[in-house]
Protein backbone atom coordinates (compact mmCIF):
# COMPACT_ATOMS: atom_id res chain seq x y z
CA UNK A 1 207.28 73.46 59.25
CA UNK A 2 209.36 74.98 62.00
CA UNK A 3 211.73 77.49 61.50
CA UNK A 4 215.05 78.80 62.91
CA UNK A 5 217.69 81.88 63.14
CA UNK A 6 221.05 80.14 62.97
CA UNK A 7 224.19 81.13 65.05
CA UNK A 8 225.81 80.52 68.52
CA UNK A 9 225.29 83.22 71.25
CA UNK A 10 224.29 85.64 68.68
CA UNK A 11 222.08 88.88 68.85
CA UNK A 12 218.87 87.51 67.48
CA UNK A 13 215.67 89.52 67.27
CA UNK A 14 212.45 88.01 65.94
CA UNK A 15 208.67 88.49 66.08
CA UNK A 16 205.56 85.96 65.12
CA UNK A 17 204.61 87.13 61.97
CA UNK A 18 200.98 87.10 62.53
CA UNK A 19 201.84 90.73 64.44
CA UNK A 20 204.18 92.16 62.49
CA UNK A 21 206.54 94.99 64.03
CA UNK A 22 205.75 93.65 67.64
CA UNK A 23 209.35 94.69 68.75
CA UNK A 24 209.52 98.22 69.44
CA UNK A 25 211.98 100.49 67.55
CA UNK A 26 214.86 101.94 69.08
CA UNK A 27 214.19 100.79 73.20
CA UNK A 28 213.55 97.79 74.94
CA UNK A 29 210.70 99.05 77.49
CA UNK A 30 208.93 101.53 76.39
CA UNK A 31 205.99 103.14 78.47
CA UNK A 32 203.68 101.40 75.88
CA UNK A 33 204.76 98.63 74.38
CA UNK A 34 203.35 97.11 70.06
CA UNK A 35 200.11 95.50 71.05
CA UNK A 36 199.96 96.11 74.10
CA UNK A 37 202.07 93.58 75.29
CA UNK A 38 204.30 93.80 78.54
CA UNK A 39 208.36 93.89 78.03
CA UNK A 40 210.66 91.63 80.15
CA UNK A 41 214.14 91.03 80.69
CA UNK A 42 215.26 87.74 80.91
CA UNK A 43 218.52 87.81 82.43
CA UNK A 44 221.32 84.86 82.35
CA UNK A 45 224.16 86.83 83.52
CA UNK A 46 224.90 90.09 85.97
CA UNK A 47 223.82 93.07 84.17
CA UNK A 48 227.31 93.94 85.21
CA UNK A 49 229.29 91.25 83.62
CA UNK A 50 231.79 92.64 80.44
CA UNK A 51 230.31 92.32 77.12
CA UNK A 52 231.66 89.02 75.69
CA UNK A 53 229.57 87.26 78.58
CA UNK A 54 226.45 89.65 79.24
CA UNK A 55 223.65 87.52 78.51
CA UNK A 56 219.74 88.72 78.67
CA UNK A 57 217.15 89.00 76.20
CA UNK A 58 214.03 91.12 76.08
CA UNK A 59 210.70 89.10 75.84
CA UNK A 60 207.60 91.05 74.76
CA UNK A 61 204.21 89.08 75.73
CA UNK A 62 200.57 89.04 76.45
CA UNK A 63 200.66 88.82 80.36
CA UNK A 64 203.45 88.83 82.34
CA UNK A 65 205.15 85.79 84.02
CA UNK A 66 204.73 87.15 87.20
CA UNK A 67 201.03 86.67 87.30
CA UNK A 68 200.57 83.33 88.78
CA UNK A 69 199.59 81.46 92.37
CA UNK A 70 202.25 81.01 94.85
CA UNK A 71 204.56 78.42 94.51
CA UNK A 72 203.38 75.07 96.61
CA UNK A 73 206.05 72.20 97.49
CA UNK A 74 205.39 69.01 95.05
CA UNK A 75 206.85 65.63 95.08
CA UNK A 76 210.13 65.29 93.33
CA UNK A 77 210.10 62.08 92.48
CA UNK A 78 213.45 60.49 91.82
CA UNK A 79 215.20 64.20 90.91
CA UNK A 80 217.26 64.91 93.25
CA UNK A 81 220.39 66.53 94.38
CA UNK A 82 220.93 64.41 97.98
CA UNK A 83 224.53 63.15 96.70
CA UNK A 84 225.60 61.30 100.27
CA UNK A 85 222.17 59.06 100.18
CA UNK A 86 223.96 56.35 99.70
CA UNK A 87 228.03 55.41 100.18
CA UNK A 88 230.60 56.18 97.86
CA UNK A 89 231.20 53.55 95.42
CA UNK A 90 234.53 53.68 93.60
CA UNK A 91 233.30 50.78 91.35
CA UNK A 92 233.45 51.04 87.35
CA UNK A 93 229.91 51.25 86.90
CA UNK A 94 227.56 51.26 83.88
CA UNK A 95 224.02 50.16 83.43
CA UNK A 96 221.07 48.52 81.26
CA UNK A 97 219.08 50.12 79.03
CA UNK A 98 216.59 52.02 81.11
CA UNK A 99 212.77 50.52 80.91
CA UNK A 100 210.59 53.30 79.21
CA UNK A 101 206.81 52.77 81.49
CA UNK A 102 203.88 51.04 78.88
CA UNK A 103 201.37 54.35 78.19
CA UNK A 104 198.84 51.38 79.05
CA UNK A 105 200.11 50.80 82.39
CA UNK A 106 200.91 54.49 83.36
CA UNK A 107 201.11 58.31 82.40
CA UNK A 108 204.80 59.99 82.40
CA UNK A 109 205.59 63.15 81.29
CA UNK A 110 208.92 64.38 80.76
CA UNK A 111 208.97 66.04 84.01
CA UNK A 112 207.60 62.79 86.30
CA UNK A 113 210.22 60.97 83.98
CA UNK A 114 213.07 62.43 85.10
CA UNK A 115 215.41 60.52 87.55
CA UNK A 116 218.68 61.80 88.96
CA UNK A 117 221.29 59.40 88.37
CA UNK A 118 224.56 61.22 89.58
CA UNK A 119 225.97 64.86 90.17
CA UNK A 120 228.03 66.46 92.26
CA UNK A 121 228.29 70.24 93.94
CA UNK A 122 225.26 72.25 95.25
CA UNK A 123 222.69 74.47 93.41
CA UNK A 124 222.51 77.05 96.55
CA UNK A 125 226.21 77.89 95.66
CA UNK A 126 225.87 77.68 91.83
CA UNK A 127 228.39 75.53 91.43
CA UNK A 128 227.94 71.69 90.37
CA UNK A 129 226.22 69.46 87.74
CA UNK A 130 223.51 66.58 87.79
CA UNK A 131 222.89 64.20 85.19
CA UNK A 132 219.53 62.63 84.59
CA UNK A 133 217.60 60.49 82.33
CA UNK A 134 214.26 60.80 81.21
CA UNK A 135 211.84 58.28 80.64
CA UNK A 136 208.10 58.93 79.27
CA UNK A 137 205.06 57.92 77.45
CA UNK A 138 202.76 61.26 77.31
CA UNK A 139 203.19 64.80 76.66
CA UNK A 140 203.04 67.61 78.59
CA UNK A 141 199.71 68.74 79.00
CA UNK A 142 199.12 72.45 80.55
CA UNK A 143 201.98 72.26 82.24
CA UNK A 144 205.69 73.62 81.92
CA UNK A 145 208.78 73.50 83.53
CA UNK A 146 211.39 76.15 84.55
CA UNK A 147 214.70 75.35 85.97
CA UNK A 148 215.82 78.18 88.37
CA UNK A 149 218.99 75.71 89.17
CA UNK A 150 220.77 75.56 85.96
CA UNK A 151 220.99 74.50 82.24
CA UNK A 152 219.45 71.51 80.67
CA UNK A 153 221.51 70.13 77.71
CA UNK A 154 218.58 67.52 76.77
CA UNK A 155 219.99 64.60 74.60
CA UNK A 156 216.73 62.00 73.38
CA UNK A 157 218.17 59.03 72.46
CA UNK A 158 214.66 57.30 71.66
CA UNK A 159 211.80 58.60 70.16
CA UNK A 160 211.93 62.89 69.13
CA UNK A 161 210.55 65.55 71.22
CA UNK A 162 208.79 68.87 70.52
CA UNK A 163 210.28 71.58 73.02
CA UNK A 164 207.59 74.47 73.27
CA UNK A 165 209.48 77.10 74.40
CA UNK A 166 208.69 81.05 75.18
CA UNK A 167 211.16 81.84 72.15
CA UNK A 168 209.13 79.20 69.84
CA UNK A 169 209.61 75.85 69.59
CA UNK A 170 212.16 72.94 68.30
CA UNK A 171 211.97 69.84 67.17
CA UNK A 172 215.13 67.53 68.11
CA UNK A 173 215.41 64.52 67.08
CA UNK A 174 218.04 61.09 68.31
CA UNK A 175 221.58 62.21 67.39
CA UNK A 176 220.57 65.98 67.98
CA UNK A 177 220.64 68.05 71.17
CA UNK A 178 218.96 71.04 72.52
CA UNK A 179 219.90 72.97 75.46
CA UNK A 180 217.16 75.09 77.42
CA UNK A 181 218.70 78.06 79.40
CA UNK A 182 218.10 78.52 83.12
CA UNK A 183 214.62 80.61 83.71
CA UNK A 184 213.37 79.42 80.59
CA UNK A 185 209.80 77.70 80.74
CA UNK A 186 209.28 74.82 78.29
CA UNK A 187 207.21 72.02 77.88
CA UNK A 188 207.48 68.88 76.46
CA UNK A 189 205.96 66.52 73.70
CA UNK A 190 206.51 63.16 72.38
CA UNK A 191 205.33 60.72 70.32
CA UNK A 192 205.63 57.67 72.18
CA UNK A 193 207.43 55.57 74.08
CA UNK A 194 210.86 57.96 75.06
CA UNK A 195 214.37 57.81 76.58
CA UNK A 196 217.53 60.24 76.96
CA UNK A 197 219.65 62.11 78.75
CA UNK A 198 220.17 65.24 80.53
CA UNK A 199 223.63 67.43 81.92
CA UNK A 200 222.50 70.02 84.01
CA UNK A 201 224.81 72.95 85.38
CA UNK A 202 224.63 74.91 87.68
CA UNK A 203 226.28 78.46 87.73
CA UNK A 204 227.79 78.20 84.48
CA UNK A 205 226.46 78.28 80.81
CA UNK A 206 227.59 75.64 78.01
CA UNK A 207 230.55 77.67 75.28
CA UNK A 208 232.24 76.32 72.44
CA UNK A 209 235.43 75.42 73.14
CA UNK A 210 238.29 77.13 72.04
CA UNK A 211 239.84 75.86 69.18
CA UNK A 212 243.96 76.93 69.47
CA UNK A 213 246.03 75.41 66.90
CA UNK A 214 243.09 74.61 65.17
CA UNK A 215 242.17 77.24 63.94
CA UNK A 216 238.75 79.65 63.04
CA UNK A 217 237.11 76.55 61.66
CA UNK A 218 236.42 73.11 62.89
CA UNK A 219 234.75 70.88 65.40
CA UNK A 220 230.92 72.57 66.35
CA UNK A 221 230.55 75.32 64.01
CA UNK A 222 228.46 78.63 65.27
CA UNK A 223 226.79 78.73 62.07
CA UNK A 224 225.33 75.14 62.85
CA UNK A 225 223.37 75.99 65.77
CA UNK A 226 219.74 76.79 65.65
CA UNK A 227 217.44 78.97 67.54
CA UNK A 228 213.58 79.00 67.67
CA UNK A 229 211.72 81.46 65.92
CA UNK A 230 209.23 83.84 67.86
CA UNK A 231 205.46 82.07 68.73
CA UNK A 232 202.45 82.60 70.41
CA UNK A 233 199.40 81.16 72.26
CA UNK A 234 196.50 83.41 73.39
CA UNK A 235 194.73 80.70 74.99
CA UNK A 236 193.44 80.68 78.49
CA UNK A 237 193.43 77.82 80.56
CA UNK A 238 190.05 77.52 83.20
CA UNK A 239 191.03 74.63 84.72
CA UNK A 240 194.74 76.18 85.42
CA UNK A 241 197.98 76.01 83.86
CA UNK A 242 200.49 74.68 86.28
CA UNK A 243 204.36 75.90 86.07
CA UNK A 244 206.95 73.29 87.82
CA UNK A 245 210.11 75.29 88.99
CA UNK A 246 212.77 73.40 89.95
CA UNK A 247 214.80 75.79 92.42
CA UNK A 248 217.42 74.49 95.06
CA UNK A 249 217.04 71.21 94.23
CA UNK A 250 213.34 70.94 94.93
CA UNK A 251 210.23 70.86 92.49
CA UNK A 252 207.18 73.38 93.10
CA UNK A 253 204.57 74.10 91.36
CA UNK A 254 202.34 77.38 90.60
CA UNK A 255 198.89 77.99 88.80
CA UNK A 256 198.11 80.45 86.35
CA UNK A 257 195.06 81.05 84.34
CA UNK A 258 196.73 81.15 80.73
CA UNK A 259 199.58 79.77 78.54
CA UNK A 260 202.69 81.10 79.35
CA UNK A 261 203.88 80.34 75.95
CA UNK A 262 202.61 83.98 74.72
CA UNK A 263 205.77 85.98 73.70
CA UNK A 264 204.81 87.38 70.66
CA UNK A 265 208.27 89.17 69.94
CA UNK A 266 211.98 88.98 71.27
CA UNK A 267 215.35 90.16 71.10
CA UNK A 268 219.00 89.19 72.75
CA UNK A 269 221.68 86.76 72.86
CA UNK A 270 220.02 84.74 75.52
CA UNK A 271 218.43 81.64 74.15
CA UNK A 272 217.53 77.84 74.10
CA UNK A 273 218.97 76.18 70.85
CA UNK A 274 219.61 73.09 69.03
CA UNK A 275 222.36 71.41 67.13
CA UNK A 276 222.66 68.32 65.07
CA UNK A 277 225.67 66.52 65.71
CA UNK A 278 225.93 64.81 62.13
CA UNK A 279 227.01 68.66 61.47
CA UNK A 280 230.25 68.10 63.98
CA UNK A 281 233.14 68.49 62.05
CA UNK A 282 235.74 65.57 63.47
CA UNK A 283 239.26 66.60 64.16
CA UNK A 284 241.70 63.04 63.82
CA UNK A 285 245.06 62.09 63.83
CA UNK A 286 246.09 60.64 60.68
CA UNK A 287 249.86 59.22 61.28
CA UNK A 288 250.13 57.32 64.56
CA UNK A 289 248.50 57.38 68.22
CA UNK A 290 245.12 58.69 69.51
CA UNK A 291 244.77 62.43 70.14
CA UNK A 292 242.87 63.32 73.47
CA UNK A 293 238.90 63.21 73.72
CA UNK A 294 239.28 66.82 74.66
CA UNK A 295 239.17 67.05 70.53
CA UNK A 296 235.84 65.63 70.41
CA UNK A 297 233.95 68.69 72.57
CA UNK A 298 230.84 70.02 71.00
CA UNK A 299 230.02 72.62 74.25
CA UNK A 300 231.90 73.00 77.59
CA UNK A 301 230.52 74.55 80.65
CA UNK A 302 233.90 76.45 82.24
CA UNK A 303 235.19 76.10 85.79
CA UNK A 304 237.01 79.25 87.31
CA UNK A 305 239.96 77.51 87.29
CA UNK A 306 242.19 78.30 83.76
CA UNK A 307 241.94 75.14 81.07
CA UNK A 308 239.46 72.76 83.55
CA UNK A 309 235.87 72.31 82.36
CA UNK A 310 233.16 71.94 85.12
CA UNK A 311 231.47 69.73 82.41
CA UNK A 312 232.09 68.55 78.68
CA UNK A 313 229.90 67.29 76.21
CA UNK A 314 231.88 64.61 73.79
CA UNK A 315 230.79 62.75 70.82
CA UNK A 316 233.21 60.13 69.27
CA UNK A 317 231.79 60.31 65.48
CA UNK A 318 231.73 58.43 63.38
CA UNK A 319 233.40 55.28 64.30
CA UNK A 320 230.91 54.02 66.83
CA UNK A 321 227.90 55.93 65.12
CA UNK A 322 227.74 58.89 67.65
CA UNK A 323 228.96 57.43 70.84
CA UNK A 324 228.94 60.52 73.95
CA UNK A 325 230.44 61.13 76.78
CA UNK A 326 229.11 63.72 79.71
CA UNK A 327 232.73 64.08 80.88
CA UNK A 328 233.44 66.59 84.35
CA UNK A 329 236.12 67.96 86.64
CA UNK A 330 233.66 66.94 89.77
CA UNK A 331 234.00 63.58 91.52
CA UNK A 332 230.26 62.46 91.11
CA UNK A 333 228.13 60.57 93.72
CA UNK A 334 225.76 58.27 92.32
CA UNK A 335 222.15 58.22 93.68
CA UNK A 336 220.47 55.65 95.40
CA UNK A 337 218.03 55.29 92.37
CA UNK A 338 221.25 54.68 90.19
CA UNK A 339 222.73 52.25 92.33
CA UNK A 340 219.55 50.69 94.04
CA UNK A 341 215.97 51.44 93.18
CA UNK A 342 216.22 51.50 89.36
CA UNK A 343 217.55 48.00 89.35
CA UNK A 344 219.24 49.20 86.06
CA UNK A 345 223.07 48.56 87.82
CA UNK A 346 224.98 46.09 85.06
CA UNK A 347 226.60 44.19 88.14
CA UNK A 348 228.13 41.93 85.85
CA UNK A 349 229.83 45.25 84.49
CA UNK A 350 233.48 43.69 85.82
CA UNK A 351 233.67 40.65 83.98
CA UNK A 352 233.86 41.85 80.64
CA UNK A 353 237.80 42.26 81.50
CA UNK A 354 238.65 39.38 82.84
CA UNK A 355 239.19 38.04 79.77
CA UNK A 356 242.65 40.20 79.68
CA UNK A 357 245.84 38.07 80.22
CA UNK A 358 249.30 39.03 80.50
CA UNK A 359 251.49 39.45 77.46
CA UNK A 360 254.53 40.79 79.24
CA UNK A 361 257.94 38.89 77.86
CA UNK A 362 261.03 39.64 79.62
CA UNK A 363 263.13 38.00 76.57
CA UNK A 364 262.01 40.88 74.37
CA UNK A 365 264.41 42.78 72.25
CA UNK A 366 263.98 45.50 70.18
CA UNK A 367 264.20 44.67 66.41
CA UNK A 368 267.45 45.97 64.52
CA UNK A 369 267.07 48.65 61.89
């Protein structure tokens, strides 16, 4: 059984109960901490920023994330963030179903199954997005990932994952998402053969949007969203526990000597979560025409420009069973693994509207009333 606080950006506090009152009283770093664990801030905004977007939470753990190897260049595989690889294409473009690799054939982990198929913007300046999908076979073993870019908003659309996390861990299932915070470590299992998707962010972090005339209730509701419960590993690793950090762009990875998934207490508003999107409460128009997609938003990550999203994540429930859209203000260049080396590119894509014919008739009249 896994368990969860619910709420959306709320100030959450929880502790493993196997040490029970592991969060100190009344500071967040005192000289000597419960346990004698080590207190750390995780920050996901300026400490400076006004309240309603000051975003940190205090992690209280066995040893302290700093206490690893130096970082060491890896192979990145098909991630990526090279948008000019290849030439524009201002084709309508869609593809195949991605081929998840046979277990038999090879090993691939969530991480060495991720392939960049489009994004715009640049991670140095904070200010873009990437989309990915992720195709593996095996979990994660001894090994966790960190994105110093951005956010993940991780949609599996085949198979569920576990998400180990240092705040505890979820389970999300197909027609559920998660989203993992920047400078959050996770790691990954699965249970076969698995596909999704990923939005990542950079520079921004995914809201609700605002509802206006709507109202205080409707579309994703706060009270829907679920974050992991506090839990720990005290379990050192001999032959190494390797953390991938993904940071401008690039993979590297770094070797420690124990789990880093040993936070034994926490506190703040700063958080991975999940959400299942059966729970989305559809807003429709019931007389005549069809109301904007914008109605259809479960998160949006915010441009600085007024009333323009630098991304939007869109469901269209229930008509097409959950149908989504990653939808963004940024033109988006598609890789060369999207258009070439995944050979996953639907080049038929075009003829499924030739079909259309012309039904214009000049002799038409309106009808009298």
């Amino acid at each position: 059984m896994i368990w969860y606080l619910s709420g959306f950006g709320n100030e959450f506090s929880s502790e493993d109960p196997r040490c029970p009152g592991s969060l100190p009283e009344g500071q967040n770093n005192p000289q000597v901490c419960p346990y004698g664990l080590y207190a750390e801030q995780l920050s996901g905004s300026a400490f400076t920023c006004p309240r309603p977007t000051n975003k940190r939470s205090w992690l209280y753990r066995i040893l302290p994330s700093v206490r690893h190897k130096p970082y060491t260049a890896m192979h990145c595989g098909n991630l990526t963030e090279k948008w000019d690889e290849v030439e524009p294409d201002p084709n309508q473009l869609r593809w195949l179903p991605f081929t998840i690799p046979k277990s038999s054939e090879k090993k691939v982990d969530f991480v060495t199954g991720l392939h960049t198929l489009c994004g715009a913007g640049d991670t140095k300046s904070r200010n873009g997005i990437g989309i990915h999908m992720f195709t593996c076979n095996t979990s994660m073993v001894d090994r966790c990932f960190n994105n110093s870019d951005g956010d993940f908003l991780i949609v599996p659309q085949h198979g569920e994952i576990l998400i180990t996390t240092e705040f505890g861990k979820m389970m999300v299932e197909p027609n559920e998402i998660c989203v993992i915070q920047q400078g959050m470590r996770f790691s990954v299992d699965v249970f076969g053969e698995t596909r999704g998707y990923v939005l990542e962010v950079y520079g921004a972090h995914f809201e609700l949007p605002d509802l206006g005339p709507i109202g205080a209730n409707g579309l994703a509701n706060p009270r829907d969203f679920l974050t992991p419960v506090a839990w720990y590993e005290d379990r050192e690793v001999a032959t190494g526990y390797s953390v991938i950090n993904k940071y401008q762009g690039k993979l590297f990875s770094s070797q420690q000597g124990f789990s880093p998934f040993n936070v034994v207490a926490w506190h703040g508003n700063y958080t991975p979560y999940k959400y299942n999107l059966e729970n989305f409460m559809v807003i429709n128009c019931v007389a005549f025409d069809h109301a904007d997609p914008s109605i259809f938003t479960v998160l949006t990550a915010k441009s600085t420009r007024p009333g323009v999203a630098m991304a939007d994540f869109v469901i269209f429930p229930p008509r097409w069973g959950v149908a989504f859209m990653f939808e963004s203000s940024f033109s988006m260049a598609v890789t060369k693994w999207g258009l070439e080396t995944c050979q996953r590119l639907d080049k038929s894509y075009y003829q499924c509207w030739e079909p259309l014919r012309k039904h214009f008739d000049p002799n038409w009249r309106p009808s009298k009333q």
